[in-house]
PDB file of N, CA and C in Angstrom:
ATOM      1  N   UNK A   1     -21.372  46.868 -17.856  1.00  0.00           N
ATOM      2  CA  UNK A   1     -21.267  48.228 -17.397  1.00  0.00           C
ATOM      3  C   UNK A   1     -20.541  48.220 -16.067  1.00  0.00           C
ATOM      4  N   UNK A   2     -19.280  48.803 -16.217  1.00  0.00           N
ATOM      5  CA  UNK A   2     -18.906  49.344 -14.824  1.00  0.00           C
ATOM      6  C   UNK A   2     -18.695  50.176 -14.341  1.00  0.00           C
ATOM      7  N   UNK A   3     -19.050  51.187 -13.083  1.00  0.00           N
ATOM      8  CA  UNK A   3     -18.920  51.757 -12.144  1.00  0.00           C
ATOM      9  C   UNK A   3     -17.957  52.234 -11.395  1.00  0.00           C
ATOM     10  N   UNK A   4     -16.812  53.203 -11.589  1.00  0.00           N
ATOM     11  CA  UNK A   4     -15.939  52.972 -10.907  1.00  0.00           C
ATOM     12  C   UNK A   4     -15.696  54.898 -10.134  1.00  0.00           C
ATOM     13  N   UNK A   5     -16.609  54.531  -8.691  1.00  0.00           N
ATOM     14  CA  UNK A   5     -16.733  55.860  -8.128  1.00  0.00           C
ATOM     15  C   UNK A   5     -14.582  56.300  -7.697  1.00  0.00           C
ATOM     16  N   UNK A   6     -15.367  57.276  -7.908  1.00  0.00           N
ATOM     17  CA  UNK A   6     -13.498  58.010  -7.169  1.00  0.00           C
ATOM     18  C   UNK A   6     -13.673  58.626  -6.219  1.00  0.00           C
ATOM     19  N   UNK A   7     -14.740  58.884  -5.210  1.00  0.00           N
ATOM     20  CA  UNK A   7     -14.829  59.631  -3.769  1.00  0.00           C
ATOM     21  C   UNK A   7     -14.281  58.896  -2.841  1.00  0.00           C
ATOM     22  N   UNK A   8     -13.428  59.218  -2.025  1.00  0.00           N
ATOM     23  CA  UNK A   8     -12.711  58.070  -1.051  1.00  0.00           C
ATOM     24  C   UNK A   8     -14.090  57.383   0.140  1.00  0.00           C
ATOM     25  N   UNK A   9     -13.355  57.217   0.580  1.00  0.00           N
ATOM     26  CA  UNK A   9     -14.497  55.766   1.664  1.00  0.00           C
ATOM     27  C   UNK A   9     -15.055  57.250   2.846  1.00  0.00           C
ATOM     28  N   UNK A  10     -15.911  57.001   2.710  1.00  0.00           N
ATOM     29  CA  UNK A  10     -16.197  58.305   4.039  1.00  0.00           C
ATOM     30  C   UNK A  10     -16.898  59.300   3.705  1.00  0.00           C
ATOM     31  N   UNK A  11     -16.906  60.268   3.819  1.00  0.00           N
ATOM     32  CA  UNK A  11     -17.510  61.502   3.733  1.00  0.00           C
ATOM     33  C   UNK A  11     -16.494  62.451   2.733  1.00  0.00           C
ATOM     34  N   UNK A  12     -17.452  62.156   0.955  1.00  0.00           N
ATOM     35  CA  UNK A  12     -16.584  62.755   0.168  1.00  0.00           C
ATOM     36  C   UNK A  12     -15.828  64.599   0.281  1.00  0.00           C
ATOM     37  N   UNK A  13     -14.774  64.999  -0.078  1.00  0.00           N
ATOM     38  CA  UNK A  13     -14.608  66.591   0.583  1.00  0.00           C
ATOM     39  C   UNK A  13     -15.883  67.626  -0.723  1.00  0.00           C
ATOM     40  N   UNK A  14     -16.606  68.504   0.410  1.00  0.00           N
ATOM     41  CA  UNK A  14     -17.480  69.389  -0.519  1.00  0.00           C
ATOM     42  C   UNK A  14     -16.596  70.048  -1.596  1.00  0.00           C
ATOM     43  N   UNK A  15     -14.831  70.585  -1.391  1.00  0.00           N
ATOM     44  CA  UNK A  15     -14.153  71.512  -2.045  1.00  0.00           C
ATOM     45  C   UNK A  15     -13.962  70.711  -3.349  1.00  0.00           C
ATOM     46  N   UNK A  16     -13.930  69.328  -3.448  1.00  0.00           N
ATOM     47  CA  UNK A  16     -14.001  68.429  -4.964  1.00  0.00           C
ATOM     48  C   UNK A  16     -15.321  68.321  -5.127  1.00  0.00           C
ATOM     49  N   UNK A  17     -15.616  68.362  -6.625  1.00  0.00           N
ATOM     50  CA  UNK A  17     -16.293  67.629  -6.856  1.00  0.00           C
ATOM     51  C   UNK A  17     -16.375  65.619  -7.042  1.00  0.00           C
ATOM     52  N   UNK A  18     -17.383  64.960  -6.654  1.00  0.00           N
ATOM     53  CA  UNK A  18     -17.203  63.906  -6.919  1.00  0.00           C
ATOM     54  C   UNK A  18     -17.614  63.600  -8.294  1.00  0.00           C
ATOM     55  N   UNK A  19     -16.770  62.424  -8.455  1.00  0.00           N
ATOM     56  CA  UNK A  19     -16.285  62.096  -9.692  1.00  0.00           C
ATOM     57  C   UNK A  19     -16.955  60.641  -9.971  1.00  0.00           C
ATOM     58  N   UNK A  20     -17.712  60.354 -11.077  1.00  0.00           N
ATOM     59  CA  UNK A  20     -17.768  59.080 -11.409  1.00  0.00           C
ATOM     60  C   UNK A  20     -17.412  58.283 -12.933  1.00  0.00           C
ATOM     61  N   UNK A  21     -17.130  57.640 -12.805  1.00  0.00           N
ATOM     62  CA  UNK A  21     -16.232  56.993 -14.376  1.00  0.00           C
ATOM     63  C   UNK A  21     -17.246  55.635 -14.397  1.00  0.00           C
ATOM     64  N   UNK A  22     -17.735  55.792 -15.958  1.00  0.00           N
ATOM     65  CA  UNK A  22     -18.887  54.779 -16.141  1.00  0.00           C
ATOM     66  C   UNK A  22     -18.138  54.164 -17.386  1.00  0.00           C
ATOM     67  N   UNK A  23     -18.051  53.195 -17.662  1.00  0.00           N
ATOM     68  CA  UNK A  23     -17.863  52.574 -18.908  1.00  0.00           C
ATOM     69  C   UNK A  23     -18.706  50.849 -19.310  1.00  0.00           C
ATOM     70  N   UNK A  24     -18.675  50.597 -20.224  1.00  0.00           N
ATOM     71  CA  UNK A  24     -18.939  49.744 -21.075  1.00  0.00           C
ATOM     72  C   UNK A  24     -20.433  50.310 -21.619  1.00  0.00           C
ATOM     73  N   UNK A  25     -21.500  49.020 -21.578  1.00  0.00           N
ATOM     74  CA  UNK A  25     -22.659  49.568 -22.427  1.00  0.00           C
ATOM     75  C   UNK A  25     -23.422  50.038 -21.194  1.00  0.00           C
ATOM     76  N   UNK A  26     -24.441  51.086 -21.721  1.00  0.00           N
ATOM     77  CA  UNK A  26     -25.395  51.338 -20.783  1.00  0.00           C
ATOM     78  C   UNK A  26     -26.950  51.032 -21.335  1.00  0.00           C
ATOM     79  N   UNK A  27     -26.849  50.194 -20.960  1.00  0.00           N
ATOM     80  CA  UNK A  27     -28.608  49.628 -22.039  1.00  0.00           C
ATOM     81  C   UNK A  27     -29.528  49.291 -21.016  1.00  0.00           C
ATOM     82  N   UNK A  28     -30.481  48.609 -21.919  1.00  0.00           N
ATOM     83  CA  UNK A  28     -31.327  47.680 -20.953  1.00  0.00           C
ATOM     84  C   UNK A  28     -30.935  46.620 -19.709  1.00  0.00           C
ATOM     85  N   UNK A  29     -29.932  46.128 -20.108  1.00  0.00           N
ATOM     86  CA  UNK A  29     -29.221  44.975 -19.221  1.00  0.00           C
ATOM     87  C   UNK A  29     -28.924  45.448 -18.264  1.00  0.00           C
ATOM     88  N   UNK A  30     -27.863  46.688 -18.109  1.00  0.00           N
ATOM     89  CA  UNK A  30     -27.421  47.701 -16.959  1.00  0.00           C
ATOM     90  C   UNK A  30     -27.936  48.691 -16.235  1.00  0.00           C
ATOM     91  N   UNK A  31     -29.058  49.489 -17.116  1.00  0.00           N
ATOM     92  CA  UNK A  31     -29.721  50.543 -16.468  1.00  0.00           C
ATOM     93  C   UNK A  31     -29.980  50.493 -14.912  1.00  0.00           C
ATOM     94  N   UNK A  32     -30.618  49.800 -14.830  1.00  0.00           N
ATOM     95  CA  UNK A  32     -31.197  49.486 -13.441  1.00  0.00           C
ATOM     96  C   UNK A  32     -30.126  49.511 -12.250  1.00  0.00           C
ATOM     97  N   UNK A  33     -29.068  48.580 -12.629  1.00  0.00           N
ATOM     98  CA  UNK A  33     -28.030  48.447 -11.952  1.00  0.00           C
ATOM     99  C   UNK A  33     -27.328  49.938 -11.462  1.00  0.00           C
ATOM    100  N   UNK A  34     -27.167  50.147 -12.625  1.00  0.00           N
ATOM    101  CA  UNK A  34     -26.133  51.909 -12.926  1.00  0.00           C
ATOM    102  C   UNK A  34     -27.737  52.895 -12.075  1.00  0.00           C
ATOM    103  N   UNK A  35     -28.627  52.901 -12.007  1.00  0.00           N
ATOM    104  CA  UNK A  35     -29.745  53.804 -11.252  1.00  0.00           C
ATOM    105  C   UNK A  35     -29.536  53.571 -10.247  1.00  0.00           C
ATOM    106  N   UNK A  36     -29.544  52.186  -9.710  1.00  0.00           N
ATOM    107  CA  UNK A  36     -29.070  51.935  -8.090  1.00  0.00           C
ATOM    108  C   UNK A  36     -27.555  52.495  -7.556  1.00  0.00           C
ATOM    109  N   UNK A  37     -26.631  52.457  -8.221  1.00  0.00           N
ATOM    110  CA  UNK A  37     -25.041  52.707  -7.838  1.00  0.00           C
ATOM    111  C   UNK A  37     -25.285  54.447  -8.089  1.00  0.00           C
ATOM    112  N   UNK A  38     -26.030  54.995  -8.889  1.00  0.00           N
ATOM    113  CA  UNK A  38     -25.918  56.237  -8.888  1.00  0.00           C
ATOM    114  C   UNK A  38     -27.076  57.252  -7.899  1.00  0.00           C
ATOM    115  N   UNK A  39     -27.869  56.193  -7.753  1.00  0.00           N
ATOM    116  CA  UNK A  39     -28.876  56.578  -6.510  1.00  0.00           C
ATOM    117  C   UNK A  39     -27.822  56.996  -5.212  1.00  0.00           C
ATOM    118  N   UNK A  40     -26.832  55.267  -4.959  1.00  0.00           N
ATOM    119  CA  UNK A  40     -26.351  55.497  -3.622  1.00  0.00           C
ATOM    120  C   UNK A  40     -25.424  56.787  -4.116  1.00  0.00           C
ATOM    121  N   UNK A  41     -24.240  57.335  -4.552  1.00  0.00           N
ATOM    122  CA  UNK A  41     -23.475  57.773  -4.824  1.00  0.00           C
ATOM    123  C   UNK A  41     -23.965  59.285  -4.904  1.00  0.00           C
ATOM    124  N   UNK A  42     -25.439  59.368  -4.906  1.00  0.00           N
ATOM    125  CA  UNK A  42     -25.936  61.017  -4.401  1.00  0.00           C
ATOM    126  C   UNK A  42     -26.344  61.320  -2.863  1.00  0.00           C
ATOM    127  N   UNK A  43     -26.042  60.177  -2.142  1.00  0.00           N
ATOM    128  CA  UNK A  43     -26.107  60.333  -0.227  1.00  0.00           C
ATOM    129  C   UNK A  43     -24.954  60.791   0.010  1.00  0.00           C
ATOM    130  N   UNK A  44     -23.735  60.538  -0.785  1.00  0.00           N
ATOM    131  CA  UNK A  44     -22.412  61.263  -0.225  1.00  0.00           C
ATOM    132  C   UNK A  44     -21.605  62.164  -0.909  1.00  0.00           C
ATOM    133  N   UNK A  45     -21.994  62.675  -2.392  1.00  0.00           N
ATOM    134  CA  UNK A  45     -21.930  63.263  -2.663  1.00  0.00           C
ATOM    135  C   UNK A  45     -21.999  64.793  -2.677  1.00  0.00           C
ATOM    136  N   UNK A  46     -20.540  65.824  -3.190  1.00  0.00           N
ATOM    137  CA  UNK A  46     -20.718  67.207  -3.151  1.00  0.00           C
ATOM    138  C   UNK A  46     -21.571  68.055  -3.746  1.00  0.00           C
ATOM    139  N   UNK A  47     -21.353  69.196  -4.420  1.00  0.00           N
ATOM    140  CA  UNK A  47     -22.735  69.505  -4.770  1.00  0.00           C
ATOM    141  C   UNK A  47     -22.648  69.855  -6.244  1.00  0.00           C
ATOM    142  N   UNK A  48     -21.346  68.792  -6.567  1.00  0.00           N
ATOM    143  CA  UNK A  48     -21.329  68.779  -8.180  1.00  0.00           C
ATOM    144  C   UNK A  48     -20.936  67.210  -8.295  1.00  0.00           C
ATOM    145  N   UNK A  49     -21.859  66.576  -9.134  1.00  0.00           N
ATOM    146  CA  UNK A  49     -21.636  65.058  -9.369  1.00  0.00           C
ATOM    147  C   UNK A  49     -21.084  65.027 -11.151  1.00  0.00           C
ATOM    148  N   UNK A  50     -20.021  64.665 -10.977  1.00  0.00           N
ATOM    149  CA  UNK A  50     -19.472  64.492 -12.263  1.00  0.00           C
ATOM    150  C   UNK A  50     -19.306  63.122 -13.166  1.00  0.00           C
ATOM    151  N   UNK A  51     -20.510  62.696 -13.928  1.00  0.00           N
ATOM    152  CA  UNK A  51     -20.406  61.617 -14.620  1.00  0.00           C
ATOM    153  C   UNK A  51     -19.233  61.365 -15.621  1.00  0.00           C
ATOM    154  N   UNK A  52     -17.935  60.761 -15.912  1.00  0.00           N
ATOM    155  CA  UNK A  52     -17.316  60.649 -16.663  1.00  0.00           C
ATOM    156  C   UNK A  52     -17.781  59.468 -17.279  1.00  0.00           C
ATOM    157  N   UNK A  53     -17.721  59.595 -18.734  1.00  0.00           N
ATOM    158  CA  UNK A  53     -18.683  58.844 -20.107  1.00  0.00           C
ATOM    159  C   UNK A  53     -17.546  58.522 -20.819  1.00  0.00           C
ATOM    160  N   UNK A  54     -16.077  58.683 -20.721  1.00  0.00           N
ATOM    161  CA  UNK A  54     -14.488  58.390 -21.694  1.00  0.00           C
ATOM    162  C   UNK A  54     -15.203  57.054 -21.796  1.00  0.00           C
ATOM    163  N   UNK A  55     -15.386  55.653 -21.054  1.00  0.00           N
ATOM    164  CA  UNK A  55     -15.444  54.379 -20.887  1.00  0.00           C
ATOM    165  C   UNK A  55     -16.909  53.638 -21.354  1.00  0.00           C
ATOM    166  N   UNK A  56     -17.730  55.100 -21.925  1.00  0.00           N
ATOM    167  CA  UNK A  56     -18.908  54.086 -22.386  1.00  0.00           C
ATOM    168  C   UNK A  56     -18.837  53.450 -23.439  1.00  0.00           C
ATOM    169  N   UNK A  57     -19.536  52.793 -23.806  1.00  0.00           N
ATOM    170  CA  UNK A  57     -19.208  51.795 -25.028  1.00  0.00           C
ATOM    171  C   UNK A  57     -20.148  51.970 -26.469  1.00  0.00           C
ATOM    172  N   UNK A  58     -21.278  52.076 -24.991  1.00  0.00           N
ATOM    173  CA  UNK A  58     -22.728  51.833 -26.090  1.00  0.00           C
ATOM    174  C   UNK A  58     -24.084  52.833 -25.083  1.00  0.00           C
ATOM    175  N   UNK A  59     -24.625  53.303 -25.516  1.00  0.00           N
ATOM    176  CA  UNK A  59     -25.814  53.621 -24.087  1.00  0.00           C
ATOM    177  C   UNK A  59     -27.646  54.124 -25.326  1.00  0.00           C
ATOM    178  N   UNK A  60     -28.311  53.252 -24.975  1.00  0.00           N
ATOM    179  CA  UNK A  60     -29.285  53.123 -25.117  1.00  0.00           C
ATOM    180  C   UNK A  60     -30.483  54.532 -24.720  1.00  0.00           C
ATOM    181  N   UNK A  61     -31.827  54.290 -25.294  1.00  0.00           N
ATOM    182  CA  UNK A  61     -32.898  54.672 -24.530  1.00  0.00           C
ATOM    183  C   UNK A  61     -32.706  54.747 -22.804  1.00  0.00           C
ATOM    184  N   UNK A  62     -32.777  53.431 -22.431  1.00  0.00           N
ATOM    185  CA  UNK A  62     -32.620  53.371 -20.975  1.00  0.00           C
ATOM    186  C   UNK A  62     -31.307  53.734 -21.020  1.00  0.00           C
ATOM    187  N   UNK A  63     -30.808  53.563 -21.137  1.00  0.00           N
ATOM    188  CA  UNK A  63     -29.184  54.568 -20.378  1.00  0.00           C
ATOM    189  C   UNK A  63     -29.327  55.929 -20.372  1.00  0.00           C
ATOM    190  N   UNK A  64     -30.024  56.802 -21.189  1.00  0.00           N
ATOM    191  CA  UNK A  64     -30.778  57.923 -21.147  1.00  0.00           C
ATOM    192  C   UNK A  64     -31.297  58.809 -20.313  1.00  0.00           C
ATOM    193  N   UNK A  65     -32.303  57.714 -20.073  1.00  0.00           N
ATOM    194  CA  UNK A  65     -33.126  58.110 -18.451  1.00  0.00           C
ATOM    195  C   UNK A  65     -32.282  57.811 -18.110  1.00  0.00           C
ATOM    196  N   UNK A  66     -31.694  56.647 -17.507  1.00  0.00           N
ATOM    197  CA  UNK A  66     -31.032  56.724 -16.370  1.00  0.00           C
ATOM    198  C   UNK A  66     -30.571  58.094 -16.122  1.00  0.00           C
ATOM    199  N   UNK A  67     -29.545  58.907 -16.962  1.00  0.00           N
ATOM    200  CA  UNK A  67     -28.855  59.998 -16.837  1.00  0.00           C
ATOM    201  C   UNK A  67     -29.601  61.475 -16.508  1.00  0.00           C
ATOM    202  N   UNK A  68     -31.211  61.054 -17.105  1.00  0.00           N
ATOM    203  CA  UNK A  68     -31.921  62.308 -16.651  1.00  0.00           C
ATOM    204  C   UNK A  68     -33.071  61.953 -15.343  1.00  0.00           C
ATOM    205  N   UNK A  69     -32.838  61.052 -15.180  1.00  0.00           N
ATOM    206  CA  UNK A  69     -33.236  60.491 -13.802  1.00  0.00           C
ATOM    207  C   UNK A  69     -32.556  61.140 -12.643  1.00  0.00           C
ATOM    208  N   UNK A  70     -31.187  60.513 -12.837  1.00  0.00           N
ATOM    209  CA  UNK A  70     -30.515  60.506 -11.986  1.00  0.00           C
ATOM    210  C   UNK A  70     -30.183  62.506 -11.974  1.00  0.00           C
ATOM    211  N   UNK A  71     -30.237  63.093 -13.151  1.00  0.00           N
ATOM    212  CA  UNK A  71     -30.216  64.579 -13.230  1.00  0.00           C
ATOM    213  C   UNK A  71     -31.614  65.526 -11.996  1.00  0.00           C
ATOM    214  N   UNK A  72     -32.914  64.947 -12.220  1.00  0.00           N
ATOM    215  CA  UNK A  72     -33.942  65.186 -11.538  1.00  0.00           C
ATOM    216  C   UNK A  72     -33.814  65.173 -10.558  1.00  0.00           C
ATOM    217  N   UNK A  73     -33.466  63.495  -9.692  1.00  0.00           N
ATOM    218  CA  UNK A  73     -33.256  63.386  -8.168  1.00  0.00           C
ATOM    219  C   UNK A  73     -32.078  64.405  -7.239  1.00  0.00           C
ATOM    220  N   UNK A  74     -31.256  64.446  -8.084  1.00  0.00           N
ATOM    221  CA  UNK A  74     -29.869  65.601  -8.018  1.00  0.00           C
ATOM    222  C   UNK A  74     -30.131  66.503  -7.512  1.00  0.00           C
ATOM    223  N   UNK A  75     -31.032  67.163  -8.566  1.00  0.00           N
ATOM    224  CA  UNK A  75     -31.486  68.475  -8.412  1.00  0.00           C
ATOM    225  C   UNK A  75     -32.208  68.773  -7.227  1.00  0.00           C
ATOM    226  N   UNK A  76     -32.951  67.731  -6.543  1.00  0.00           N
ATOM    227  CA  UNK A  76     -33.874  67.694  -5.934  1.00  0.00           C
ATOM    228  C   UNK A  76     -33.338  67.962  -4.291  1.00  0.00           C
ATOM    229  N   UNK A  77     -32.258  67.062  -4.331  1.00  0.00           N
ATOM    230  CA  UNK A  77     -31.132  66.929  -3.355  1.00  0.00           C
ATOM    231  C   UNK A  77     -29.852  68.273  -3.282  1.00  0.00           C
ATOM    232  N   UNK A  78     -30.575  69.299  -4.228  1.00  0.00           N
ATOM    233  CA  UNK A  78     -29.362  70.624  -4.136  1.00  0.00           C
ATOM    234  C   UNK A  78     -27.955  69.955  -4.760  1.00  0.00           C
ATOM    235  N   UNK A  79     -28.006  69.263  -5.642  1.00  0.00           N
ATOM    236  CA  UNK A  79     -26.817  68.878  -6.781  1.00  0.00           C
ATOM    237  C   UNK A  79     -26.951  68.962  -7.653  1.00  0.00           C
ATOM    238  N   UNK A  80     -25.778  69.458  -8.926  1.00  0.00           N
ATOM    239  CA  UNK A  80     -25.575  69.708  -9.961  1.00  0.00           C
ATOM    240  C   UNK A  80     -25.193  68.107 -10.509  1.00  0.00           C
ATOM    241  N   UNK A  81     -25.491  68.315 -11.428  1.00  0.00           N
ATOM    242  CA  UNK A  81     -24.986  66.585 -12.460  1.00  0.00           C
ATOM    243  C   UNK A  81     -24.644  67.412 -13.227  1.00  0.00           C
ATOM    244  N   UNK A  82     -23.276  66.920 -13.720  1.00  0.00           N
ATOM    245  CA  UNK A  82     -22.303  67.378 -15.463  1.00  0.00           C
ATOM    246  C   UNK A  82     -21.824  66.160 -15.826  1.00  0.00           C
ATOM    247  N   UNK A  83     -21.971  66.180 -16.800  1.00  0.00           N
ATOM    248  CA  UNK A  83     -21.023  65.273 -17.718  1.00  0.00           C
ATOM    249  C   UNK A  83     -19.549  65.766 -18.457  1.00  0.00           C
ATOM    250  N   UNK A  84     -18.791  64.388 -18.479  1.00  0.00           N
ATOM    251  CA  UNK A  84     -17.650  64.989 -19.329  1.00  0.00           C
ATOM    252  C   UNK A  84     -16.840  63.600 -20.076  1.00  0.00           C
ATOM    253  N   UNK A  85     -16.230  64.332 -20.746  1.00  0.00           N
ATOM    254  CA  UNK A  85     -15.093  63.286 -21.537  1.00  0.00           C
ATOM    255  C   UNK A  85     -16.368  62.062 -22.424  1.00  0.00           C
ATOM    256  N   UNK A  86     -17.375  62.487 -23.182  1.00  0.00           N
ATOM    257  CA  UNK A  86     -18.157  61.564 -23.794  1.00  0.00           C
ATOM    258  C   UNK A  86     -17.603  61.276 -25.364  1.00  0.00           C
ATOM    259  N   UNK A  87     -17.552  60.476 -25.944  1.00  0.00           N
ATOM    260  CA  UNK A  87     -17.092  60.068 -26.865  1.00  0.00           C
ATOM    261  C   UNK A  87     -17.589  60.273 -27.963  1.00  0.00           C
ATOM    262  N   UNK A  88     -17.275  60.626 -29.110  1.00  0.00           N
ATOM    263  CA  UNK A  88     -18.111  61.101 -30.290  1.00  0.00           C
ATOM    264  C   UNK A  88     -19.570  60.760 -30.756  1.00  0.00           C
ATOM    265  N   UNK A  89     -19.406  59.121 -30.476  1.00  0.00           N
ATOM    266  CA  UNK A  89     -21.051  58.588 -30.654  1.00  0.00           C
ATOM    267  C   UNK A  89     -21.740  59.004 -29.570  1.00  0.00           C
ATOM    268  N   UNK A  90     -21.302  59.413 -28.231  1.00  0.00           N
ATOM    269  CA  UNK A  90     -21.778  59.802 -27.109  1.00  0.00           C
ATOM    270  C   UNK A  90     -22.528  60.783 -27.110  1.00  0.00           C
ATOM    271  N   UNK A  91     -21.822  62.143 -27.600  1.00  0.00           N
ATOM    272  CA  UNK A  91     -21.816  62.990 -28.064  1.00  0.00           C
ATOM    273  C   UNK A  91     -22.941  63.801 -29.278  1.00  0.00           C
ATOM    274  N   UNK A  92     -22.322  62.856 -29.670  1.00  0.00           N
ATOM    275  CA  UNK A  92     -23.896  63.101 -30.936  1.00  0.00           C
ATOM    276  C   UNK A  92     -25.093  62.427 -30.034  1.00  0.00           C
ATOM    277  N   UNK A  93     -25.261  61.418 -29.703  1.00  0.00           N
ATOM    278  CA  UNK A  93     -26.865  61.010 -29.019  1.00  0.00           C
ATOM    279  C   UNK A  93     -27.260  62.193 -28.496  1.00  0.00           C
ATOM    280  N   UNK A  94     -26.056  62.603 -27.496  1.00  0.00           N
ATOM    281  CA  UNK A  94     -26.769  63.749 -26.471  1.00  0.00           C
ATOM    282  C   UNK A  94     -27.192  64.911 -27.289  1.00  0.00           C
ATOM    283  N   UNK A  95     -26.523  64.976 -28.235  1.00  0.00           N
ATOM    284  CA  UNK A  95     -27.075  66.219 -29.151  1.00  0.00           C
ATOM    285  C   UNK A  95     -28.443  65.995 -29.768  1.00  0.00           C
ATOM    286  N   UNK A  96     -28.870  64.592 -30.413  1.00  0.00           N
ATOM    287  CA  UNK A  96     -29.811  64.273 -31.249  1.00  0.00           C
ATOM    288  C   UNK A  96     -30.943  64.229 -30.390  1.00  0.00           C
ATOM    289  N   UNK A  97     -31.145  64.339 -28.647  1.00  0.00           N
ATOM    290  CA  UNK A  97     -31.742  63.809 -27.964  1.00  0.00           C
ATOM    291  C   UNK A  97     -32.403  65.255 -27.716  1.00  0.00           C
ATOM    292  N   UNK A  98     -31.126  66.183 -27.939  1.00  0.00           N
ATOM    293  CA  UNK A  98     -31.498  67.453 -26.905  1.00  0.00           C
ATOM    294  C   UNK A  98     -31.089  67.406 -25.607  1.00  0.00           C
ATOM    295  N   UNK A  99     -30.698  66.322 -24.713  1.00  0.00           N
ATOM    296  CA  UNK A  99     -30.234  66.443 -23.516  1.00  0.00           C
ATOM    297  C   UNK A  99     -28.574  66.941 -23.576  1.00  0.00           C
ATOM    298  N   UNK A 100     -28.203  67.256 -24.440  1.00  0.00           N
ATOM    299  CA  UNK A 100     -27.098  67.978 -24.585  1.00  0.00           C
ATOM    300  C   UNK A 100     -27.345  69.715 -23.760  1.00  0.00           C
ATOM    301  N   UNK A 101     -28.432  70.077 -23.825  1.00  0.00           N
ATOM    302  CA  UNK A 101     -28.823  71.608 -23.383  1.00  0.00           C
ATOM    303  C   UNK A 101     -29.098  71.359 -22.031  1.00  0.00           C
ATOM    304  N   UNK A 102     -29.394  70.533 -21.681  1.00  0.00           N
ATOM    305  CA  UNK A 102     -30.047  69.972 -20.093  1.00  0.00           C
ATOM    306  C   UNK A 102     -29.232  69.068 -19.303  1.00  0.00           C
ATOM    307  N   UNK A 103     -27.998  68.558 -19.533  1.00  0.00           N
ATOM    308  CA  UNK A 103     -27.001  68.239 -18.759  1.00  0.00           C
ATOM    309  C   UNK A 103     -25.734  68.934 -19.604  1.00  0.00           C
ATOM    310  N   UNK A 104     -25.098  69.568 -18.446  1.00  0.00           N
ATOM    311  CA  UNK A 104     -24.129  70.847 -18.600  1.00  0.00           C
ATOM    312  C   UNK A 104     -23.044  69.524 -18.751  1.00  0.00           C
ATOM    313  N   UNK A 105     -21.950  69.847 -19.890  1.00  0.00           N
ATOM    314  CA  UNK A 105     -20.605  69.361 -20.296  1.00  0.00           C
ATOM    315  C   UNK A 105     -19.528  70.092 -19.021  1.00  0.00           C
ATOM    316  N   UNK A 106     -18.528  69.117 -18.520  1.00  0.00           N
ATOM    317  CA  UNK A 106     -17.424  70.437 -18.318  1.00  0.00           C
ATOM    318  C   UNK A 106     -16.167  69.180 -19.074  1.00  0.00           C
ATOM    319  N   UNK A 107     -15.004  70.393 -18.406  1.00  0.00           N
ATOM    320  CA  UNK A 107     -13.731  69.860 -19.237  1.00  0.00           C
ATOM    321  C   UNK A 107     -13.090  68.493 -18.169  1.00  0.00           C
TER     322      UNK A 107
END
């Protein structure tokens, strides 16, 4: 699983949203990892965090939570979490899960 934030070094601008691009698997092996990188990545974050999912591979139970984890703490902190660009198998989980209604898609 990798991580690849797009907010520049510093104090991301509020007028973007920040952007994050996740790819490979998100399972058991990674979760933890991907909770910590997405923990830090809500201290500098605007007040829309945009998970990009184009690069996932595979994402599990735990990759799951992670995503509604990381949706909760967000919220908590006055941020929006969206997802986008998820891939058909992606796509369907989030539907089969129901977290399709509870993390907002954009384009």
């Amino acid at each position: 699983m990798t991580v690849i934030d797009t907010a520049p070094l510093g104090v991301a601008d509020p007028s973007r949203p920040t952007t994050v691009r996740l790819s490979g698997d998100i399972d058991i092996f990674t979760s933890a990892a991907l909770r910590r990188q997405l923990m830090d990545t809500l201290h500098y974050s605007t007040s829309l965090l945009i998970l990009d999912l184009s690069g996932v591979t595979f994402c599990d139970a735990g990759g799951l939570g992670v995503l509604v984890g990381i949706q909760h703490r967000a919220r908590s902190m006055g941020i929006t979490v969206a997802l986008t660009a998820p891939r058909p198998f992606m796509s369907r989980l989030l539907r089969i899960t129901g977290l399709d209604r509870g993390l907002p898609m954009v384009a």
